[in-house]
Each structure stands twice: as C-alpha cells, then as structure tokens.
PDB file of N, CA and C in Angstrom:
ATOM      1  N   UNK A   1       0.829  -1.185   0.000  1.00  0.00           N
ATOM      2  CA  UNK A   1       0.000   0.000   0.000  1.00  0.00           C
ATOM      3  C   UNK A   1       0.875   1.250   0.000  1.00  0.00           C
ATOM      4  N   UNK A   2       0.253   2.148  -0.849  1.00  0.00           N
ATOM      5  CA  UNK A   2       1.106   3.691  -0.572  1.00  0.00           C
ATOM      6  C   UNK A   2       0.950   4.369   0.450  1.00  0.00           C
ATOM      7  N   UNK A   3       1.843   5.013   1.020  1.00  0.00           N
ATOM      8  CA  UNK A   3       1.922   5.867   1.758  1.00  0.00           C
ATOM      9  C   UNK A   3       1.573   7.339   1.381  1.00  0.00           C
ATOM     10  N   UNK A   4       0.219   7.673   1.866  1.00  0.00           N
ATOM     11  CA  UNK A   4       0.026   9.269   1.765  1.00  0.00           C
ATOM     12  C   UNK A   4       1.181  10.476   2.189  1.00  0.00           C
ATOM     13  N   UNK A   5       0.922  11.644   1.531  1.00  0.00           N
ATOM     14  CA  UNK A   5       1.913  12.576   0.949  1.00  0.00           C
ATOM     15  C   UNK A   5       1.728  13.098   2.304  1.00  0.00           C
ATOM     16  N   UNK A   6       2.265  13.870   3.157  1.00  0.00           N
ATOM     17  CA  UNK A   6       2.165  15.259   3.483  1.00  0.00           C
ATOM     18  C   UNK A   6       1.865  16.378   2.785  1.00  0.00           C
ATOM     19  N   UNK A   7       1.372  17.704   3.478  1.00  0.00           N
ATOM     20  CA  UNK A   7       0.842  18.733   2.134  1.00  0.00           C
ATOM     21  C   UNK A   7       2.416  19.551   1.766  1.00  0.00           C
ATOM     22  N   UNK A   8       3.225  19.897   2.488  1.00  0.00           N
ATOM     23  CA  UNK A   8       4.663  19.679   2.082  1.00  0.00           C
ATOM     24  C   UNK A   8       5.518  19.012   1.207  1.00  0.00           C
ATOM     25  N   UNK A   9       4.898  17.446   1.310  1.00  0.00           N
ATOM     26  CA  UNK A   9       5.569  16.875   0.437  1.00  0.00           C
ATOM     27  C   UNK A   9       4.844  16.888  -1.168  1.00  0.00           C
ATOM     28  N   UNK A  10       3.289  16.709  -1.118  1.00  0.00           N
ATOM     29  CA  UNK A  10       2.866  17.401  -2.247  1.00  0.00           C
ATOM     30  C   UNK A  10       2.942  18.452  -2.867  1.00  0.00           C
ATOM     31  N   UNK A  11       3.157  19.574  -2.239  1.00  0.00           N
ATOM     32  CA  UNK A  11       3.475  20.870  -2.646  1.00  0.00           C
ATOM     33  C   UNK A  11       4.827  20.484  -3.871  1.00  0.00           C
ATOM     34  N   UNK A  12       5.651  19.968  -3.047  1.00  0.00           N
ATOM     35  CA  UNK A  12       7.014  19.754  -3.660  1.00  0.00           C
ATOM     36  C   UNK A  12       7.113  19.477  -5.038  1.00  0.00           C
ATOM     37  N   UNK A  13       6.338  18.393  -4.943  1.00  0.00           N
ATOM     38  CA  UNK A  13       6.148  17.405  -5.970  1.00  0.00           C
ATOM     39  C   UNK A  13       5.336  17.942  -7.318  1.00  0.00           C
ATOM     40  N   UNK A  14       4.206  18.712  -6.607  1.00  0.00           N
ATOM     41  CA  UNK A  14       3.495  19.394  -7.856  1.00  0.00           C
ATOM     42  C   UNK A  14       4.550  20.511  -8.167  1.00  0.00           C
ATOM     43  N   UNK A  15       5.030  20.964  -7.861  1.00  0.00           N
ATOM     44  CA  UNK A  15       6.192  22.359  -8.607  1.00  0.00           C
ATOM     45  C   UNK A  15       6.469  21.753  -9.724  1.00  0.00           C
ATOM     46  N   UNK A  16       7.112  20.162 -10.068  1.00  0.00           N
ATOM     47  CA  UNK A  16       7.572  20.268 -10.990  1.00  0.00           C
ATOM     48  C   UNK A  16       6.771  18.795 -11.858  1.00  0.00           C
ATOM     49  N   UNK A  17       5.276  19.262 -12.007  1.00  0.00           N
ATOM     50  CA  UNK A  17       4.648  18.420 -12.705  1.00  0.00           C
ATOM     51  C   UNK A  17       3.268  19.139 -13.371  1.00  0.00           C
ATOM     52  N   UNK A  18       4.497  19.693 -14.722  1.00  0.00           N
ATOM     53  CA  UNK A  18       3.857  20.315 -15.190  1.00  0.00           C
ATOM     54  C   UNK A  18       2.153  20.953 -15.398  1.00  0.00           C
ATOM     55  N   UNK A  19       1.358  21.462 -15.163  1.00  0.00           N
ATOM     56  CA  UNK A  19       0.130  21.952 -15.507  1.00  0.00           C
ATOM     57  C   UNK A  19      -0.964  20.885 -14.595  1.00  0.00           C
ATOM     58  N   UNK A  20      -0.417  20.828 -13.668  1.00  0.00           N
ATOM     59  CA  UNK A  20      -1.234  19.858 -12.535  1.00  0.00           C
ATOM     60  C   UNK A  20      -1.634  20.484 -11.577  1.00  0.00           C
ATOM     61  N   UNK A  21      -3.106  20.943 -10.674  1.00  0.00           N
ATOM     62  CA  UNK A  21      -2.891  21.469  -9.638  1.00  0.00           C
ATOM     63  C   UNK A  21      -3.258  20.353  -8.783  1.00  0.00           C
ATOM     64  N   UNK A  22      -3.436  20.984  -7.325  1.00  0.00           N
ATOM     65  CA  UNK A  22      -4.906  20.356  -5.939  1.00  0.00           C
ATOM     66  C   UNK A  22      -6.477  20.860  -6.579  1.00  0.00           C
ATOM     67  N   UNK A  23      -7.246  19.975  -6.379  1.00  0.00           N
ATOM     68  CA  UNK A  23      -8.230  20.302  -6.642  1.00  0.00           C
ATOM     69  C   UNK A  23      -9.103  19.551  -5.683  1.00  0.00           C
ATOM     70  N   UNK A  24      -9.680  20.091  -4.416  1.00  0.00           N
ATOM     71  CA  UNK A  24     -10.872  18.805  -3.883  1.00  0.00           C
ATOM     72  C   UNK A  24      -9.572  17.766  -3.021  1.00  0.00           C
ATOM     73  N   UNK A  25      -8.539  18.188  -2.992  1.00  0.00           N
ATOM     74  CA  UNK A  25      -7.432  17.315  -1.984  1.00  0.00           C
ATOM     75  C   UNK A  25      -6.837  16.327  -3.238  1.00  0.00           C
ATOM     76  N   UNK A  26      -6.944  16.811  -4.730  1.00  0.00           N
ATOM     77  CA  UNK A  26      -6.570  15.347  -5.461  1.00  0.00           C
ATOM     78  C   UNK A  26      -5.862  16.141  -6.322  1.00  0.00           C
ATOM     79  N   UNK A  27      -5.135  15.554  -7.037  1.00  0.00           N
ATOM     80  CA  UNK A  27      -4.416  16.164  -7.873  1.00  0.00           C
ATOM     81  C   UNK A  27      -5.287  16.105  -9.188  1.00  0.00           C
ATOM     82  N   UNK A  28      -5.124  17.358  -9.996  1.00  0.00           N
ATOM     83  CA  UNK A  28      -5.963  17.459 -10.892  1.00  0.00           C
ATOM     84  C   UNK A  28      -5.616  18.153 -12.062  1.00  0.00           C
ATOM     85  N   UNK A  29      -5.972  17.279 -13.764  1.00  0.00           N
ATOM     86  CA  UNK A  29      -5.698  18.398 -14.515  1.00  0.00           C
ATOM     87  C   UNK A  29      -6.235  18.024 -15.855  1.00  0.00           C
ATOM     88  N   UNK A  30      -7.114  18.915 -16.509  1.00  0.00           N
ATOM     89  CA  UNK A  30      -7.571  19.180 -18.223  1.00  0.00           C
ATOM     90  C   UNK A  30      -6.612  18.939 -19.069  1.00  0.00           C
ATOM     91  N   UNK A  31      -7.118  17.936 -19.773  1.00  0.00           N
ATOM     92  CA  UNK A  31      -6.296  17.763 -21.440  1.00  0.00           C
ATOM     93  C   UNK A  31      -7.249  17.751 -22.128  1.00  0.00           C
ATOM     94  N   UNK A  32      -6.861  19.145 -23.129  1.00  0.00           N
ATOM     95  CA  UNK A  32      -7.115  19.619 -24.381  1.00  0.00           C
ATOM     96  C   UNK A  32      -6.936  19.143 -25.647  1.00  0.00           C
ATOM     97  N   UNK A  33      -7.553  17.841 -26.302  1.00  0.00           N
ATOM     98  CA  UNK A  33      -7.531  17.694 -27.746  1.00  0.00           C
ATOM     99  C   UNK A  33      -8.037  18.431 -29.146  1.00  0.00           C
ATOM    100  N   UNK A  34      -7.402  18.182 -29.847  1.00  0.00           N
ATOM    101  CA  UNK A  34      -8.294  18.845 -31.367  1.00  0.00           C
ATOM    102  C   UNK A  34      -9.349  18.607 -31.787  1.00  0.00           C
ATOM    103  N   UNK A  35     -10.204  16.882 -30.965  1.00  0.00           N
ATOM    104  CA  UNK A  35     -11.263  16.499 -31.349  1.00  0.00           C
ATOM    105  C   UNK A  35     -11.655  15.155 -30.717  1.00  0.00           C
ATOM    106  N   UNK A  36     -12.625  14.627 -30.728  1.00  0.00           N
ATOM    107  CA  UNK A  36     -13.029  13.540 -29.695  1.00  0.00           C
ATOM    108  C   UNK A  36     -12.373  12.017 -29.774  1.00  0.00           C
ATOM    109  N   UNK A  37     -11.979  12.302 -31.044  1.00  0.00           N
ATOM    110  CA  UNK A  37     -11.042  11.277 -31.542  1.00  0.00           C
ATOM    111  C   UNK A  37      -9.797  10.845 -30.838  1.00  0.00           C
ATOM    112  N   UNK A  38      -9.299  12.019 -30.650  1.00  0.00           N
ATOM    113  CA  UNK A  38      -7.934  12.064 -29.966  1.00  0.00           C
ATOM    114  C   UNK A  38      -8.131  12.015 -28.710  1.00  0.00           C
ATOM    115  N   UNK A  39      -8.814  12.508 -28.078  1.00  0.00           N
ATOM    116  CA  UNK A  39      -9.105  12.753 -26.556  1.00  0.00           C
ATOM    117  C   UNK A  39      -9.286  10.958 -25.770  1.00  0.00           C
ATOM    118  N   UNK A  40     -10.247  10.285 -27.060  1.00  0.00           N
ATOM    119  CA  UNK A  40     -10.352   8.862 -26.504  1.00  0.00           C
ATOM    120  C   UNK A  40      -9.397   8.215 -27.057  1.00  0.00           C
ATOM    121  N   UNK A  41      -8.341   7.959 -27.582  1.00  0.00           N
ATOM    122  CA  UNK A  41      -7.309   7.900 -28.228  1.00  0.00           C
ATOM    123  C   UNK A  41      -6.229   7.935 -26.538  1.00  0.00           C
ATOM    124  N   UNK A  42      -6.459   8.832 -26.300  1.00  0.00           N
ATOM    125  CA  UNK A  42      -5.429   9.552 -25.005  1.00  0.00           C
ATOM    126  C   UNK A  42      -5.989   8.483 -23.780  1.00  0.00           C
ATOM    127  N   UNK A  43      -7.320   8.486 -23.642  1.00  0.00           N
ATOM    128  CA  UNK A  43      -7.750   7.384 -22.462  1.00  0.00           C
ATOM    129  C   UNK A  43      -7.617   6.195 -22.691  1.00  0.00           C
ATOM    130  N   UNK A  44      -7.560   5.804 -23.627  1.00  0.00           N
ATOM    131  CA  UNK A  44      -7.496   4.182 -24.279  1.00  0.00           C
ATOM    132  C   UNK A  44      -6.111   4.051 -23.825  1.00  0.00           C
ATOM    133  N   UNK A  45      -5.154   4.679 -23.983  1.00  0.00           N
ATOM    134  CA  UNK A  45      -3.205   4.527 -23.723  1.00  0.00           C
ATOM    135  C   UNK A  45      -3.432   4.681 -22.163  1.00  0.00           C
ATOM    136  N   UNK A  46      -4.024   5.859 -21.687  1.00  0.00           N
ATOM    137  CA  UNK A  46      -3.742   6.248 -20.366  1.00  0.00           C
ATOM    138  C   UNK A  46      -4.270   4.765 -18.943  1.00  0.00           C
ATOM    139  N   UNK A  47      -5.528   4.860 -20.291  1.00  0.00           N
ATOM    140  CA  UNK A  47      -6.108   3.270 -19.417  1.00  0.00           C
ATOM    141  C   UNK A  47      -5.351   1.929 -19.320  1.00  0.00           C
ATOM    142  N   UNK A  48      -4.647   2.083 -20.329  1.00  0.00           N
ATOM    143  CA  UNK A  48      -3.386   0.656 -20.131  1.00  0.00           C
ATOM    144  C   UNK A  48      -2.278   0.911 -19.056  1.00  0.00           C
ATOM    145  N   UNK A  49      -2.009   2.267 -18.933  1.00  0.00           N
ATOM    146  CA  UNK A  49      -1.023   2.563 -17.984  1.00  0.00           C
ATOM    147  C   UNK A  49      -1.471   2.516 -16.717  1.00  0.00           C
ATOM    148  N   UNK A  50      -2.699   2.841 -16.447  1.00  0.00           N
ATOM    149  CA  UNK A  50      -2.990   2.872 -15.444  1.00  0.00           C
ATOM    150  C   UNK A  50      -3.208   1.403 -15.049  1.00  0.00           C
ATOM    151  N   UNK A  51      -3.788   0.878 -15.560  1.00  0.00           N
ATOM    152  CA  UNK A  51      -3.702  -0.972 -15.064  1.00  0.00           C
ATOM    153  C   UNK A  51      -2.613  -1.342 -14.976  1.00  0.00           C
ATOM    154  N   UNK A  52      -1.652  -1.267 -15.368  1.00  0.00           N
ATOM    155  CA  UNK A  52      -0.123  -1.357 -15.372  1.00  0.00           C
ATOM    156  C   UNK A  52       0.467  -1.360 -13.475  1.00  0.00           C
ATOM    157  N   UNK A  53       0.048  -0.133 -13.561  1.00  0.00           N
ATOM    158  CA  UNK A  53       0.156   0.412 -12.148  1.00  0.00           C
ATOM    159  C   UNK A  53      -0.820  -0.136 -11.397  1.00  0.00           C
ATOM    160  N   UNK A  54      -2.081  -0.619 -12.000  1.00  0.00           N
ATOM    161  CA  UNK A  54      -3.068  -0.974 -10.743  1.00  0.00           C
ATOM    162  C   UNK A  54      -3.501   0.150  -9.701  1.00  0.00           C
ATOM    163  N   UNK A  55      -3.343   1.566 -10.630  1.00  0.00           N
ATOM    164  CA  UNK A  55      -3.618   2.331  -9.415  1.00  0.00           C
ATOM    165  C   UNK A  55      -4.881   3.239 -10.784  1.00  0.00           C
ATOM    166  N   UNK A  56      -5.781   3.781 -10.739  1.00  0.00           N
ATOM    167  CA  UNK A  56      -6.775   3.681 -11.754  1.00  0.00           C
ATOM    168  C   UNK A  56      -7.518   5.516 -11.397  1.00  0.00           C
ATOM    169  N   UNK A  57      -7.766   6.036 -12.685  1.00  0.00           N
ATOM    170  CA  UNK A  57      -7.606   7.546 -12.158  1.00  0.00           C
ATOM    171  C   UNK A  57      -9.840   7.210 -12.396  1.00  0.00           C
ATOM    172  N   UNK A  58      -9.632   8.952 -11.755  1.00  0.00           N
ATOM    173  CA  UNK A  58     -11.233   9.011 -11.950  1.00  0.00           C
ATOM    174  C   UNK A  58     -11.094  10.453 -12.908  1.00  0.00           C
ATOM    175  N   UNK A  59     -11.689   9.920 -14.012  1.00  0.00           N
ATOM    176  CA  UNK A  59     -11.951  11.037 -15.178  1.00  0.00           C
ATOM    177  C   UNK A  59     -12.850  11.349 -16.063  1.00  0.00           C
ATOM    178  N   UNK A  60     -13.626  12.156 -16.083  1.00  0.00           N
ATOM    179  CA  UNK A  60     -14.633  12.504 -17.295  1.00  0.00           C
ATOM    180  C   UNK A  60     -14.257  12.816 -18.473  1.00  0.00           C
ATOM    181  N   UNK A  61     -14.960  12.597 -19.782  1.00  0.00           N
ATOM    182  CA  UNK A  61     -14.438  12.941 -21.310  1.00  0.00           C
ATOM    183  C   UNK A  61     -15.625  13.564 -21.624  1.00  0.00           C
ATOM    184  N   UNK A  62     -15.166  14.598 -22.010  1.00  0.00           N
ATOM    185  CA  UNK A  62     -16.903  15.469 -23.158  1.00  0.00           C
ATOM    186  C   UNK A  62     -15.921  16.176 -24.262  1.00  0.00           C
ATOM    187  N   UNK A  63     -16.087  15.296 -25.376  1.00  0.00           N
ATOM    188  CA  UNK A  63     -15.834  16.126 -26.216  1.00  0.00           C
ATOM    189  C   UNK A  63     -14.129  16.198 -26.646  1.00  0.00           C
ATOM    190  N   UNK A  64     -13.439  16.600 -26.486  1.00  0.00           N
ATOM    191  CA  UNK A  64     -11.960  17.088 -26.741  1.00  0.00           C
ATOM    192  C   UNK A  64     -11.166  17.023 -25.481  1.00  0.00           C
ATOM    193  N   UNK A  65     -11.880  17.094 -24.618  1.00  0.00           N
ATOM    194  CA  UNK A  65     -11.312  17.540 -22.903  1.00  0.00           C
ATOM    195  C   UNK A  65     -11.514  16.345 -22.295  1.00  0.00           C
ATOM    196  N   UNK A  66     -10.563  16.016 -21.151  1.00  0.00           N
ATOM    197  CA  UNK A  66     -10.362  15.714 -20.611  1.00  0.00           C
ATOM    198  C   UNK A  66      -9.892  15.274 -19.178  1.00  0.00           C
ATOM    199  N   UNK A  67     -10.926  15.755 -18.289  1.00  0.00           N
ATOM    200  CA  UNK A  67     -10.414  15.754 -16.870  1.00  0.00           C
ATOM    201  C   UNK A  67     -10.200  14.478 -16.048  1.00  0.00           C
ATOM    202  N   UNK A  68      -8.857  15.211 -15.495  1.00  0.00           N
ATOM    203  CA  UNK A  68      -8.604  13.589 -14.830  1.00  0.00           C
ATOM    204  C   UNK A  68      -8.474  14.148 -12.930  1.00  0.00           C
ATOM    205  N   UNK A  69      -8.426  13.278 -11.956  1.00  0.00           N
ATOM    206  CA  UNK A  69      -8.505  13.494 -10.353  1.00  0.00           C
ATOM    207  C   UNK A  69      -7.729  12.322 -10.134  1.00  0.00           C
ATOM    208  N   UNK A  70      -6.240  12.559  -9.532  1.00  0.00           N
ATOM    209  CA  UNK A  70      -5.880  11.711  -9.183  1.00  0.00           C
ATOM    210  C   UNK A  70      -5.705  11.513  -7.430  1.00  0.00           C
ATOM    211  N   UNK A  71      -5.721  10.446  -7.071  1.00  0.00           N
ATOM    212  CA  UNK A  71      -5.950  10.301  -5.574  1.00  0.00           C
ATOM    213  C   UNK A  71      -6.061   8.886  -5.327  1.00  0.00           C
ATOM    214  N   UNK A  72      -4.965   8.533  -4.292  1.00  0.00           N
ATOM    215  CA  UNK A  72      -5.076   6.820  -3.807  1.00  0.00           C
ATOM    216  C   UNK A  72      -6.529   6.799  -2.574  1.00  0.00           C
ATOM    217  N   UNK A  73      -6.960   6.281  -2.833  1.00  0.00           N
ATOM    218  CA  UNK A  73      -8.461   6.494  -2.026  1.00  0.00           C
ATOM    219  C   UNK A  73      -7.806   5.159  -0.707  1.00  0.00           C
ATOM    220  N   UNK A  74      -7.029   4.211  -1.037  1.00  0.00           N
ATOM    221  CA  UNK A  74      -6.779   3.510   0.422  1.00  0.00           C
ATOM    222  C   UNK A  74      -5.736   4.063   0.804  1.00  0.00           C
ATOM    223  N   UNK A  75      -4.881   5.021   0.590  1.00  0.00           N
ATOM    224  CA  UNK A  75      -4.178   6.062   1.544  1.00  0.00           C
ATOM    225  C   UNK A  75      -4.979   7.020   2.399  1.00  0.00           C
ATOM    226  N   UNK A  76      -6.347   7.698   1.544  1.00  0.00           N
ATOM    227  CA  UNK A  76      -6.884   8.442   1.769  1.00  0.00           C
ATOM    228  C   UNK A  76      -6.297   9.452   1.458  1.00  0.00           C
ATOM    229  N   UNK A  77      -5.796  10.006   0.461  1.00  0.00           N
ATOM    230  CA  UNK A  77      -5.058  10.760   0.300  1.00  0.00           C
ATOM    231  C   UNK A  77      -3.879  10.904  -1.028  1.00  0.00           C
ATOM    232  N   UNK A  78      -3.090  11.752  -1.556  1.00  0.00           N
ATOM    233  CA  UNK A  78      -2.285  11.477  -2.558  1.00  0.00           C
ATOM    234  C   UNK A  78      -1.071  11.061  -1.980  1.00  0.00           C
ATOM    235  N   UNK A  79      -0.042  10.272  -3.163  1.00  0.00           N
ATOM    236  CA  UNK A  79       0.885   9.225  -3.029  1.00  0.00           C
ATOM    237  C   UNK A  79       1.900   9.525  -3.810  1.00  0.00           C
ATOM    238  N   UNK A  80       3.023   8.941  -3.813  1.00  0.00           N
ATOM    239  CA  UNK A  80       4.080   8.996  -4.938  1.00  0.00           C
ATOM    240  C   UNK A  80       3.553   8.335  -6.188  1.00  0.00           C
ATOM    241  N   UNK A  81       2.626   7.179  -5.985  1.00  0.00           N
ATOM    242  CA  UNK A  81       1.822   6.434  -7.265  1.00  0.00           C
ATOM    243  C   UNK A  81       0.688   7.566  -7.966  1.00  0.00           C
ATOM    244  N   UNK A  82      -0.258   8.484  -6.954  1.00  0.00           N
ATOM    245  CA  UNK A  82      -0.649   9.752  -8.303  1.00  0.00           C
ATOM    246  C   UNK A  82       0.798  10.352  -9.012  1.00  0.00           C
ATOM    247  N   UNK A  83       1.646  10.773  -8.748  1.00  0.00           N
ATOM    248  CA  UNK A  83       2.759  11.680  -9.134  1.00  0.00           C
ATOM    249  C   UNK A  83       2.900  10.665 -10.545  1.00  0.00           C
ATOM    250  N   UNK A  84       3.332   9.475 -10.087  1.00  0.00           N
ATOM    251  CA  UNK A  84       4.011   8.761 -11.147  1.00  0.00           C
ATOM    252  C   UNK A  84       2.821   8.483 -12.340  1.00  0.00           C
ATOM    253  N   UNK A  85       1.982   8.098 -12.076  1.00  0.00           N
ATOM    254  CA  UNK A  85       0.465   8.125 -12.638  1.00  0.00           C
ATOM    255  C   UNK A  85       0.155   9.535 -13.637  1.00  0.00           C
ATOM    256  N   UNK A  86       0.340  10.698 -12.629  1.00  0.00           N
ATOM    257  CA  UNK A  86       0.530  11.613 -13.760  1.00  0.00           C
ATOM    258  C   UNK A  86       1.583  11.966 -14.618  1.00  0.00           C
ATOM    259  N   UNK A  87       2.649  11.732 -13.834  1.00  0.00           N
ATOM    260  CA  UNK A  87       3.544  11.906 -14.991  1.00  0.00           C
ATOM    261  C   UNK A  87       3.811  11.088 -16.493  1.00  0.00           C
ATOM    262  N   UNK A  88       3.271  10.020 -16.316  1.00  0.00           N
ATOM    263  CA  UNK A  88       2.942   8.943 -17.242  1.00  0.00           C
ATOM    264  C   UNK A  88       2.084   9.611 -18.158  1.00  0.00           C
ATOM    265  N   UNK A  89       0.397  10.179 -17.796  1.00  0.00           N
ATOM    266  CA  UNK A  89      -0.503  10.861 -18.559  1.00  0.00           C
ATOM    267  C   UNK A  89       0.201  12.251 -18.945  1.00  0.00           C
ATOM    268  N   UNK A  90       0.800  12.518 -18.300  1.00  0.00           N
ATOM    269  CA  UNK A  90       1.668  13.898 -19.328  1.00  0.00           C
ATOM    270  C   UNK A  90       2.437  13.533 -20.439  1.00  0.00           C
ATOM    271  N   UNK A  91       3.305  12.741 -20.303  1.00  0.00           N
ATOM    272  CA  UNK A  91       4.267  12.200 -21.759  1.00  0.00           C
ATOM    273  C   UNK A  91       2.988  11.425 -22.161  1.00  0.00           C
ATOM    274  N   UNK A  92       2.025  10.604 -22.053  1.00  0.00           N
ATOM    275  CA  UNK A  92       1.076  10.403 -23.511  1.00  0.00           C
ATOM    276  C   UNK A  92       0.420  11.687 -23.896  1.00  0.00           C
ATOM    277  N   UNK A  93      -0.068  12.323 -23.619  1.00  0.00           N
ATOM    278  CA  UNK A  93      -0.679  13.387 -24.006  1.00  0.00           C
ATOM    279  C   UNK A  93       0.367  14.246 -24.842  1.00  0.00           C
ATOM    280  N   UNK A  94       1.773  14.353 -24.442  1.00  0.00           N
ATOM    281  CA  UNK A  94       2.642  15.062 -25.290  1.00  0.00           C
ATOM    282  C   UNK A  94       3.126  14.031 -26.813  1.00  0.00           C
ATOM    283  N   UNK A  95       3.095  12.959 -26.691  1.00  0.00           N
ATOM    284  CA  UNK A  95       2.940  11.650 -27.757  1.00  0.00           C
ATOM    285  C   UNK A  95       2.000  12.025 -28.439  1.00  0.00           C
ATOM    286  N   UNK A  96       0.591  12.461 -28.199  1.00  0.00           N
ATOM    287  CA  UNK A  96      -0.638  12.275 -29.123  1.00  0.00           C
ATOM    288  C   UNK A  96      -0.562  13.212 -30.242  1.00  0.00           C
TER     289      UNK A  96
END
C-alpha cells in the first residue's frame, strides 16, 4: 500500500509536474484535444497505464477535454503512485 503525501511533500512534488494542480485534496488536470477522436485515443493509452500500475484515475471525457482526479483512495489521500500516474498521462498526451 502507498503511503500518503504530506501537504509539504505534495506541494514539492506538484512544482515540478507540469500543468497539474490540488483540486478537492486530489491532484488534478484538463487535457485539451483537437477532437473527440484524440481525446479517446489519449484514455485508451492512459487506461493501459494505469492498469499497469493498478492504481486507476477518476476522469470525465466530453468532447476534446479531458479531466482527470488523481488520488489513492486507500491512503486516503495522494501518493508517490498519483505523481508517477501523472507523470505517465503527461508524456502520452505530449505523444498524441
């Protein structure tokens, strides 16, 4: 099981992950496609990674956009596994 962050140690961590904030205690962030195509294109990859990890994001799709909330719910809290989780969905999204 992961070990939840401190808000210190999250702070840290989001400085250098790119275009991510807190949102609701979770880490959170919009990806912008050209069209709906691509956007599910982006979840279809992101969804393999995330099973990979076994750690599984909560995200809505409408359209081009893409919001994702990341958060280990049996930490109660965020982890080094959201960090790595997002950083994973940042290099696909820069791939697409």
């Amino acid at each position: 099981m992961s070990t939840k962050l401190n808000d210190e140690e999250v702070l840290q961590r989001l400085r250098s992950l790119d275009d991510w904030l807190l949102k609701d205690e979770k880490l959170y962030r919009e990806y912008i496609f050209p069209n709906f195509v691509e956007a599910i294109g982006f979840v279809t990859r992101a969804a393999i990674e995330a099973e990979k990890l076994n750690h599984h994001p909560e995200w809505c799709n409408v359209y081009n956009r893409v919001a994702v909330h990341l958060v280990t719910h049996s930490a109660h809290g965020i982890t080094a596994l959201d960090f790595e989780l997002a950083q994973k969905l940042n290099q696909l999204a820069k791939n697409t």
